[in-house]
PDB file of N, CA and C in Angstrom:
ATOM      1  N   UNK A   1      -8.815 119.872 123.318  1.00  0.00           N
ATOM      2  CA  UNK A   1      -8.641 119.846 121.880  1.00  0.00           C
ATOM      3  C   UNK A   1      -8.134 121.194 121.357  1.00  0.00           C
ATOM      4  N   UNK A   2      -8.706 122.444 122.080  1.00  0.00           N
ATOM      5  CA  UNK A   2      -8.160 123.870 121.220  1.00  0.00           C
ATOM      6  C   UNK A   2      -6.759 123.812 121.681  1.00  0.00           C
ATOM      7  N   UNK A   3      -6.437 123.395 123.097  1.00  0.00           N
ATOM      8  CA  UNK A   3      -4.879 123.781 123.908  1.00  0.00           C
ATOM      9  C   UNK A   3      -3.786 122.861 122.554  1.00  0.00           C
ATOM     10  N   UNK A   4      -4.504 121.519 122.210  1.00  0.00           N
ATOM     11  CA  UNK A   4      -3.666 120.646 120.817  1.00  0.00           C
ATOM     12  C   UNK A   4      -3.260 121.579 119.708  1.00  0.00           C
ATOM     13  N   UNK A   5      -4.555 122.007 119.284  1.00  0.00           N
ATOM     14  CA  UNK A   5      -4.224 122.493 117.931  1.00  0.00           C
ATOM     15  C   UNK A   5      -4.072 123.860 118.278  1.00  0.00           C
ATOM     16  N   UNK A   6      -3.645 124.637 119.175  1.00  0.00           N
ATOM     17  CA  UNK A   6      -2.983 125.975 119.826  1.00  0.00           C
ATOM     18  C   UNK A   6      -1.622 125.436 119.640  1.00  0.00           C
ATOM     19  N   UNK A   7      -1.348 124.700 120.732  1.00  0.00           N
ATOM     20  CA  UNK A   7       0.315 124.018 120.115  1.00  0.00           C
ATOM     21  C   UNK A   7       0.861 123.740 118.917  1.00  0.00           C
ATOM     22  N   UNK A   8       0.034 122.820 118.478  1.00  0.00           N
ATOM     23  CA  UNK A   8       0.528 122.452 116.625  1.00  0.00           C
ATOM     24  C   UNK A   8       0.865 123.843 115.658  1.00  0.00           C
ATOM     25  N   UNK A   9      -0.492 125.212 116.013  1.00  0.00           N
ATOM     26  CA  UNK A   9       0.250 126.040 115.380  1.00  0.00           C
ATOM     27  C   UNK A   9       1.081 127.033 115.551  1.00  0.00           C
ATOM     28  N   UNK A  10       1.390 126.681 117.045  1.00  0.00           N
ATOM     29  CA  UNK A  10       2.610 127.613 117.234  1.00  0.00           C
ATOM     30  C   UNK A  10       3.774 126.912 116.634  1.00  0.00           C
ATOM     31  N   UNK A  11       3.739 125.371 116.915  1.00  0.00           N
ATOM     32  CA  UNK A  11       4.761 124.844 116.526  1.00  0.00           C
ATOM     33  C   UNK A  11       5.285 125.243 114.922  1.00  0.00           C
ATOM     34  N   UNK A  12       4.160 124.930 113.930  1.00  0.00           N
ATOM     35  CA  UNK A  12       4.546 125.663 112.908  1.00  0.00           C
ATOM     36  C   UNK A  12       4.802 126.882 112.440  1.00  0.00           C
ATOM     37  N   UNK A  13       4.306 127.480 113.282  1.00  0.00           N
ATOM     38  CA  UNK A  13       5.090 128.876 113.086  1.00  0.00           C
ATOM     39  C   UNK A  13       6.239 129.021 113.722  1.00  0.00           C
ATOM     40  N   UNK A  14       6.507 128.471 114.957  1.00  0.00           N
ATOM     41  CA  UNK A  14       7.975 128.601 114.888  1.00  0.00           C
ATOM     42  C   UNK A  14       8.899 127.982 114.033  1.00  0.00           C
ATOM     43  N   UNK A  15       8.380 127.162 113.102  1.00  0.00           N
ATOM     44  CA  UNK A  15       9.440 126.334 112.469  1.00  0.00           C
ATOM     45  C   UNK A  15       9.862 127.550 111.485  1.00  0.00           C
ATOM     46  N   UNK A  16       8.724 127.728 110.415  1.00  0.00           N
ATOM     47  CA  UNK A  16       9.078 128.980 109.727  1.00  0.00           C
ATOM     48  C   UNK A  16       9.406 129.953 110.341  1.00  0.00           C
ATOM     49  N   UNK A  17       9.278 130.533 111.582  1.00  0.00           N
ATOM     50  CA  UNK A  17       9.897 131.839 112.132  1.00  0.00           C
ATOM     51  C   UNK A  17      11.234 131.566 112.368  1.00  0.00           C
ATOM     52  N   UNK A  18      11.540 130.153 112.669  1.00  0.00           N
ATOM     53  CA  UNK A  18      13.286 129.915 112.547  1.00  0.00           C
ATOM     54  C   UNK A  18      13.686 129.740 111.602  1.00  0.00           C
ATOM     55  N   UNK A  19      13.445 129.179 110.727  1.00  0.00           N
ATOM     56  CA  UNK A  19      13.803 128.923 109.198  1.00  0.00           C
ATOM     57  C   UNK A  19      14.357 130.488 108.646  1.00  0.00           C
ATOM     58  N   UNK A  20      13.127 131.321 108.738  1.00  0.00           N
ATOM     59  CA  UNK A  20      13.328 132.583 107.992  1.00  0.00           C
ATOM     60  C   UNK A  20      14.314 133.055 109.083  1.00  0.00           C
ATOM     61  N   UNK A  21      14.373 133.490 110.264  1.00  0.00           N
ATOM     62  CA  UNK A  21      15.404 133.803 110.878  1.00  0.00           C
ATOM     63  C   UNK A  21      16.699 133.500 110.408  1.00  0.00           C
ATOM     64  N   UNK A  22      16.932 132.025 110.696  1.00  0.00           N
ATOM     65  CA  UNK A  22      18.255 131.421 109.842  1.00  0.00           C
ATOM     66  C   UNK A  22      18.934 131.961 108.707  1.00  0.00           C
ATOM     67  N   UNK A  23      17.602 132.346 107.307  1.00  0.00           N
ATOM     68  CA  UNK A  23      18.178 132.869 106.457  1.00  0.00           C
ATOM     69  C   UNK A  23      18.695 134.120 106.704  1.00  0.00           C
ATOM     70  N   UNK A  24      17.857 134.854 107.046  1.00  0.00           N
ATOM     71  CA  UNK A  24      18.344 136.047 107.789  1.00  0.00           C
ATOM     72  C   UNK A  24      19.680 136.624 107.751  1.00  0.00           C
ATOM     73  N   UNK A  25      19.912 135.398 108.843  1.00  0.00           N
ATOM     74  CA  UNK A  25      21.227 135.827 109.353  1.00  0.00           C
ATOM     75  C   UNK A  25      22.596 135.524 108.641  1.00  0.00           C
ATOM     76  N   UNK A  26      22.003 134.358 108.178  1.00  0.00           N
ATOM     77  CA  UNK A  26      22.805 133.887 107.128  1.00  0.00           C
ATOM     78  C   UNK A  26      23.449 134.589 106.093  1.00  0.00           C
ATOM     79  N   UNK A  27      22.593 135.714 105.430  1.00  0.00           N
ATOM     80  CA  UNK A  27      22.808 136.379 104.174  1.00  0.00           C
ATOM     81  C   UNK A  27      23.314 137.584 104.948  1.00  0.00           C
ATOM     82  N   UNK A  28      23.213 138.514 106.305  1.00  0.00           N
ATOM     83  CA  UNK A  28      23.238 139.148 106.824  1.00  0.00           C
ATOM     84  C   UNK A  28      24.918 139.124 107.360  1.00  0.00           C
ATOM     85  N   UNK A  29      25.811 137.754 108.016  1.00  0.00           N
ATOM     86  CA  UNK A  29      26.753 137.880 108.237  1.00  0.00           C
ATOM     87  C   UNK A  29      27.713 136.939 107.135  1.00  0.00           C
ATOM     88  N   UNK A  30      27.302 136.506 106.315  1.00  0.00           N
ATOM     89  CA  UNK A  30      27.859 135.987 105.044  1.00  0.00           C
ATOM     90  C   UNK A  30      27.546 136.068 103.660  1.00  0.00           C
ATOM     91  N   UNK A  31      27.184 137.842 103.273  1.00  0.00           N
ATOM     92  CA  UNK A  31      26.488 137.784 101.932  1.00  0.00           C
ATOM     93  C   UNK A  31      27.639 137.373 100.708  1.00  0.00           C
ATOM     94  N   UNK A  32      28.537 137.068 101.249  1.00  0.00           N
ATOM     95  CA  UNK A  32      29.500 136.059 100.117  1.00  0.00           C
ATOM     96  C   UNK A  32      29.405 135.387  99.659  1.00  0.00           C
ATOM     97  N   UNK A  33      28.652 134.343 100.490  1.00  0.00           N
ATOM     98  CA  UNK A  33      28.463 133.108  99.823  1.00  0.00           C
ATOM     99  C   UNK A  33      26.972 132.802  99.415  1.00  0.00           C
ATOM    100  N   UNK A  34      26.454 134.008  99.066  1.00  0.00           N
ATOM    101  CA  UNK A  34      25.306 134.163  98.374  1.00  0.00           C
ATOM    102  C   UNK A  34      25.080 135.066  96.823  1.00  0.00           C
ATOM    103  N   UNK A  35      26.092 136.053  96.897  1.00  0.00           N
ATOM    104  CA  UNK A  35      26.095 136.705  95.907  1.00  0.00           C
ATOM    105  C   UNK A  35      26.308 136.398  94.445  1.00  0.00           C
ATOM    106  N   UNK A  36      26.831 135.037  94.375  1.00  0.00           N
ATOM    107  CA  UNK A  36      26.996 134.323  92.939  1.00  0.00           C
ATOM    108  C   UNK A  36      25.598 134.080  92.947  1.00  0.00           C
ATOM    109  N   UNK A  37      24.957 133.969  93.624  1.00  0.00           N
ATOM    110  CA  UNK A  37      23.507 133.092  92.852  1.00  0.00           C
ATOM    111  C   UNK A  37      22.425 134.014  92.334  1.00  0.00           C
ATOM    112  N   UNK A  38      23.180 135.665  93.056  1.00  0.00           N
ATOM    113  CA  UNK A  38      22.238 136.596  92.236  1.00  0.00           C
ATOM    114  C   UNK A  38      22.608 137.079  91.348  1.00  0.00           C
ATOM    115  N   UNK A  39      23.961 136.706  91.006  1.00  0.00           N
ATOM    116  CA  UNK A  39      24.612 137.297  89.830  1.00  0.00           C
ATOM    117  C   UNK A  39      25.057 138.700  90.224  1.00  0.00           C
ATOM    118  N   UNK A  40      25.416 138.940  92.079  1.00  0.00           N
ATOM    119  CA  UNK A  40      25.753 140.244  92.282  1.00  0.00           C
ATOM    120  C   UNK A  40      27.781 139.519  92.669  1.00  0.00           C
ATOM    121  N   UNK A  41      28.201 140.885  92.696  1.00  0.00           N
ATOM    122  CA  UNK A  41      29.028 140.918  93.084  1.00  0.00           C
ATOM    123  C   UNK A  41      29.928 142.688  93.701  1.00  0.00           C
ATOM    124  N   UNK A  42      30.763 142.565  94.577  1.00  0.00           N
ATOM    125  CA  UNK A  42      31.490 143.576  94.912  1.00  0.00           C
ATOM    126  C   UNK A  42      30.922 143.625  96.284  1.00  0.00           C
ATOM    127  N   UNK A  43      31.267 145.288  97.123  1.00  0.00           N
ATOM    128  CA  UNK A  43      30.360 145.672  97.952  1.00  0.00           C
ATOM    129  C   UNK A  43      29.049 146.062  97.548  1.00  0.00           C
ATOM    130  N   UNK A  44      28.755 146.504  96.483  1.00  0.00           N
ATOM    131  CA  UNK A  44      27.252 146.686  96.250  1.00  0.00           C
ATOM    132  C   UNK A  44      26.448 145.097  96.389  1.00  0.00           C
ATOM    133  N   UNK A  45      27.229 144.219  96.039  1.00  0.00           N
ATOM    134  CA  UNK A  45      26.610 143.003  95.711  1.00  0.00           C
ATOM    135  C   UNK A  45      26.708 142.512  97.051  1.00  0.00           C
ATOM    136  N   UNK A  46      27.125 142.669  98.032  1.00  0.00           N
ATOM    137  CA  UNK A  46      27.206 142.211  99.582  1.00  0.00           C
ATOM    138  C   UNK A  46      25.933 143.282 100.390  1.00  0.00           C
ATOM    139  N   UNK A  47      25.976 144.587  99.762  1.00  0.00           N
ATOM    140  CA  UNK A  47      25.019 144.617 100.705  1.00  0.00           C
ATOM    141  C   UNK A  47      23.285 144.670 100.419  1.00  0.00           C
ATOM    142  N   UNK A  48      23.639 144.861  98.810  1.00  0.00           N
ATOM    143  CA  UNK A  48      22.101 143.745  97.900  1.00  0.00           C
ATOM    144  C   UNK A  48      21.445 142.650  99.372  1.00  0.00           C
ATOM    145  N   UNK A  49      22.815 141.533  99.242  1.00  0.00           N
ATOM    146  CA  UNK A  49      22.582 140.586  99.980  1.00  0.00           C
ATOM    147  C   UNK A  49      22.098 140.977 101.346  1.00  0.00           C
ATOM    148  N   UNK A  50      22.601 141.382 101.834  1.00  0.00           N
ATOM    149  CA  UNK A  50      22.334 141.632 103.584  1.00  0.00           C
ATOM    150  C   UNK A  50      21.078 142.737 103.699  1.00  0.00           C
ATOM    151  N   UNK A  51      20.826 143.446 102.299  1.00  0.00           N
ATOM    152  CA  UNK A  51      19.385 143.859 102.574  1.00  0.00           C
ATOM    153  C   UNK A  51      18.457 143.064 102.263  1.00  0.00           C
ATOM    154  N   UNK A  52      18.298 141.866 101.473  1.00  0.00           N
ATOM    155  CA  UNK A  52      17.328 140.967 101.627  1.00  0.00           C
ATOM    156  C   UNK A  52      17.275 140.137 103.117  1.00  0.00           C
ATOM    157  N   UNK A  53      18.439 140.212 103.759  1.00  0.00           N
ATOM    158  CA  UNK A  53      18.709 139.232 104.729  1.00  0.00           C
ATOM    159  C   UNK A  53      17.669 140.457 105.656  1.00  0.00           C
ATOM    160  N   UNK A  54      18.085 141.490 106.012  1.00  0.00           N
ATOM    161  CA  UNK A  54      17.178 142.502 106.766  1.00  0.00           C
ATOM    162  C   UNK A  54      15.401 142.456 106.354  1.00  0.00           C
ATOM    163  N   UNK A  55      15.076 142.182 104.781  1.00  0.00           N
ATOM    164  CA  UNK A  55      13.599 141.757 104.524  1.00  0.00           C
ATOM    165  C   UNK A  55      12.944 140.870 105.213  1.00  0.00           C
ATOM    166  N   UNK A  56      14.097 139.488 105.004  1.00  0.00           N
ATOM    167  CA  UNK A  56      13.410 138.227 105.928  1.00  0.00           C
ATOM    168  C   UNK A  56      13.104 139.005 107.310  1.00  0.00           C
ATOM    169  N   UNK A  57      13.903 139.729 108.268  1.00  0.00           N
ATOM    170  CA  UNK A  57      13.739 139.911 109.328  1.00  0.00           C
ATOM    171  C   UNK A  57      12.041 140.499 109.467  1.00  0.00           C
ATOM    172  N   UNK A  58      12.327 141.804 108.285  1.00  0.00           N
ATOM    173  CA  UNK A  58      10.814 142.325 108.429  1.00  0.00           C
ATOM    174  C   UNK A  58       9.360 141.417 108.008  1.00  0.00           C
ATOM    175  N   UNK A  59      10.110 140.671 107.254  1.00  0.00           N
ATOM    176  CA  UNK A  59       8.571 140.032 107.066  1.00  0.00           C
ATOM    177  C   UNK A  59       8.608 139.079 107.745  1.00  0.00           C
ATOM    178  N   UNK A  60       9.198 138.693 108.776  1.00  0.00           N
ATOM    179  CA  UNK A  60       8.901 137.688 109.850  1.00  0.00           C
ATOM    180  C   UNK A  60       7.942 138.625 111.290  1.00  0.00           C
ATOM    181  N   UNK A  61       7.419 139.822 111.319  1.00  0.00           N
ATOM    182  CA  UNK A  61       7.045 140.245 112.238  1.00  0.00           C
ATOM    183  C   UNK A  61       5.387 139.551 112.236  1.00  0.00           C
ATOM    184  N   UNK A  62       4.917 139.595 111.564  1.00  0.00           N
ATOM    185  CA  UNK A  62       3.525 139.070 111.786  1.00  0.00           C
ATOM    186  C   UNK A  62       3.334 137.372 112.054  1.00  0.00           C
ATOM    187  N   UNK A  63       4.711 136.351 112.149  1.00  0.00           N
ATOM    188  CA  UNK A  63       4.971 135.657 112.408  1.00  0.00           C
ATOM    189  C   UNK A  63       5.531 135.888 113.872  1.00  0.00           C
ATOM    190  N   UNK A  64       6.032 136.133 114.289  1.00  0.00           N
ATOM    191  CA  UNK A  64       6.200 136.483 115.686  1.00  0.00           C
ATOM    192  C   UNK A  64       4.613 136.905 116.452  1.00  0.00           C
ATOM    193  N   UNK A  65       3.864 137.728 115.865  1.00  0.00           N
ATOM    194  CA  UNK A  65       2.452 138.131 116.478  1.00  0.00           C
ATOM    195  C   UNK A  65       1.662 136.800 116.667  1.00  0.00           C
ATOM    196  N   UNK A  66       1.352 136.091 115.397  1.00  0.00           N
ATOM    197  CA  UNK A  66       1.404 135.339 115.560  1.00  0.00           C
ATOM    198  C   UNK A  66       1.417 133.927 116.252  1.00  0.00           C
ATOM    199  N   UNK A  67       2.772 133.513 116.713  1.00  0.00           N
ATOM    200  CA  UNK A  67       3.966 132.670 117.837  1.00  0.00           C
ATOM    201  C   UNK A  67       3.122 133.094 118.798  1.00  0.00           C
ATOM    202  N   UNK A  68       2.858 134.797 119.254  1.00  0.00           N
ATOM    203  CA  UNK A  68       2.489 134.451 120.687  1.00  0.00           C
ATOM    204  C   UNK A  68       1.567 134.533 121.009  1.00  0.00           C
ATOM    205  N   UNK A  69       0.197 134.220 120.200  1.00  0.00           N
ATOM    206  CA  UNK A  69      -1.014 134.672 120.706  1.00  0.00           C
ATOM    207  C   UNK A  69      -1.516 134.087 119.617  1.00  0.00           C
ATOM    208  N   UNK A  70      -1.713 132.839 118.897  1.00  0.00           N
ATOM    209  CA  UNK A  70      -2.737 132.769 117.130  1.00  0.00           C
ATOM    210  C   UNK A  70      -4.070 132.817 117.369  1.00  0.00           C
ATOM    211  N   UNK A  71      -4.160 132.922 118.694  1.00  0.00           N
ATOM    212  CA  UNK A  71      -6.044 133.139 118.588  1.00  0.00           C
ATOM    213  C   UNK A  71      -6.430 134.843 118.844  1.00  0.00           C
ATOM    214  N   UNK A  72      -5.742 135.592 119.277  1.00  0.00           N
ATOM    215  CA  UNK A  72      -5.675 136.662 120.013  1.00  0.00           C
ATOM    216  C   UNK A  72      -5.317 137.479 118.895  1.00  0.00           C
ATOM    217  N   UNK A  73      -4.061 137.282 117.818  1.00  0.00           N
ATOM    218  CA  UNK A  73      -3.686 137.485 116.725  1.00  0.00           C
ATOM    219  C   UNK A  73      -3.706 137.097 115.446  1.00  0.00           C
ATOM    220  N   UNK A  74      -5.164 136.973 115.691  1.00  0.00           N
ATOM    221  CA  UNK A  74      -5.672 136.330 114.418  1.00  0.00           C
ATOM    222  C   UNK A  74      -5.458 136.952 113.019  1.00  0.00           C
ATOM    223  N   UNK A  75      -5.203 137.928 112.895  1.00  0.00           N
ATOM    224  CA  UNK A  75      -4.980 138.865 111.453  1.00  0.00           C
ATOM    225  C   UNK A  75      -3.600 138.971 111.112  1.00  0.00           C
ATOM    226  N   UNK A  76      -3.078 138.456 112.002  1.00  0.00           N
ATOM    227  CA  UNK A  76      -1.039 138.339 111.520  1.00  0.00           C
ATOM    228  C   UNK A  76      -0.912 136.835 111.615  1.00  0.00           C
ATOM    229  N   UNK A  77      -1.624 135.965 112.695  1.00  0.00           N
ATOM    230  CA  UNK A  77      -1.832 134.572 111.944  1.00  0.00           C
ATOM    231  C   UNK A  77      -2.493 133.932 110.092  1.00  0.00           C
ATOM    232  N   UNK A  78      -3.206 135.177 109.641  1.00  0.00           N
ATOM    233  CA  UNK A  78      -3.652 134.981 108.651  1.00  0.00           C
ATOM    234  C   UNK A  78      -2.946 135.533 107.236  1.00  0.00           C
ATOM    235  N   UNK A  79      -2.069 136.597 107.345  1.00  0.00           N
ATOM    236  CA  UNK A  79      -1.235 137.497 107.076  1.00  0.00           C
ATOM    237  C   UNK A  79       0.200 136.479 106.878  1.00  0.00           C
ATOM    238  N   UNK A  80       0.262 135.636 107.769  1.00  0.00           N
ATOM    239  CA  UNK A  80       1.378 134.667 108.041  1.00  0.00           C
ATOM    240  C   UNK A  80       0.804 133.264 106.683  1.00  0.00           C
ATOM    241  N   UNK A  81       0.086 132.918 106.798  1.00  0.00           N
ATOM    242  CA  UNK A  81      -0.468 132.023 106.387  1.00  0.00           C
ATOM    243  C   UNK A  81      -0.510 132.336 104.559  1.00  0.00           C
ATOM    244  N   UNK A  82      -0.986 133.671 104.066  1.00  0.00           N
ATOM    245  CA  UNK A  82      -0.941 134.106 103.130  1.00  0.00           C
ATOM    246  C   UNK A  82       0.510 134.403 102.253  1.00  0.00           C
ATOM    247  N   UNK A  83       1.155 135.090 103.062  1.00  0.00           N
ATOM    248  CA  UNK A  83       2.317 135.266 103.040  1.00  0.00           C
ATOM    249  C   UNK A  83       3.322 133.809 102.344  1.00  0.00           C
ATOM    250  N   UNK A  84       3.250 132.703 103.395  1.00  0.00           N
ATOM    251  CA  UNK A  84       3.536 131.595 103.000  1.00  0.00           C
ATOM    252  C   UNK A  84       3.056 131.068 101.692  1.00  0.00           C
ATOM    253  N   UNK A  85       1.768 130.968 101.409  1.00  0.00           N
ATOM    254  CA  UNK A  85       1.099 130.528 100.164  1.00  0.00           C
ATOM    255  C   UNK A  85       1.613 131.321  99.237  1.00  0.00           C
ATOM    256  N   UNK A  86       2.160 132.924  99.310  1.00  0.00           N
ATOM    257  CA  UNK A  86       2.261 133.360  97.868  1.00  0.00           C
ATOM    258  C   UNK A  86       3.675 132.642  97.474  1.00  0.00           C
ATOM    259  N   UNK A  87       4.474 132.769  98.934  1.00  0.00           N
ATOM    260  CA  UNK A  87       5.568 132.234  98.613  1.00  0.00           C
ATOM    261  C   UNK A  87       6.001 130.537  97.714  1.00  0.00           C
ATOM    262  N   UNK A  88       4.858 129.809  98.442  1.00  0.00           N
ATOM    263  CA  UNK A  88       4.647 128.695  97.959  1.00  0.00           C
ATOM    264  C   UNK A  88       4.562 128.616  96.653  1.00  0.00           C
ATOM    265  N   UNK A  89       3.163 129.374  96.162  1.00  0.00           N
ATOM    266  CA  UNK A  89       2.863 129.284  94.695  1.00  0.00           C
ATOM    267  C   UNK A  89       3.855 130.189  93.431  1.00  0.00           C
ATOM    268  N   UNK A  90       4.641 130.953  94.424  1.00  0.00           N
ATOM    269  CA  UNK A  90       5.807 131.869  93.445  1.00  0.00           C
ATOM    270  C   UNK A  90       6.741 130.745  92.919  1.00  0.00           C
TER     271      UNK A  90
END
């Protein structure tokens, strides 16, 4: 039963650790086609973009701790979990 629900939450954390990755990279090698929605534009407004894309990266680290250990890393599993909820309720 723990090896189940050991799996289930890695699984969800990798979903969000790819998800946020994705964006990542996304804004990171195409902040073009993001910069209308912040109302940026130019090179300042490209690299606005690609420094949020570098945020996702950082705040995906306690999600990675996380991924490889959630019993072992219980305080970046929880950190992860929080993280998500503020995002949720923002």
């Amino acid at each position: 039963m723990v090896k189940k629900k050991t799996l289930l939450v890695r699984g969800l954390i990798a979903i969000v650790l790819w998800w946020n990755f994705q964006c990542a990279l996304v804004f990171i090698l195409n902040p073009a086609g993001y910069m209308g929605g912040f109302g940026l534009e130019g090179v300042a407004g490209a690299q606005m973009v690609r420094g949020l894309g570098l945020l996702f990266v950082m705040w995906n680290v306690p999600y990675a701790f996380a991924l490889a250990n959630p019993a072992r890393n219980r305080v970046s599993l929880i950190e992860a979990v929080v993280m998500q909820a503020i995002g949720l309720i923002g």
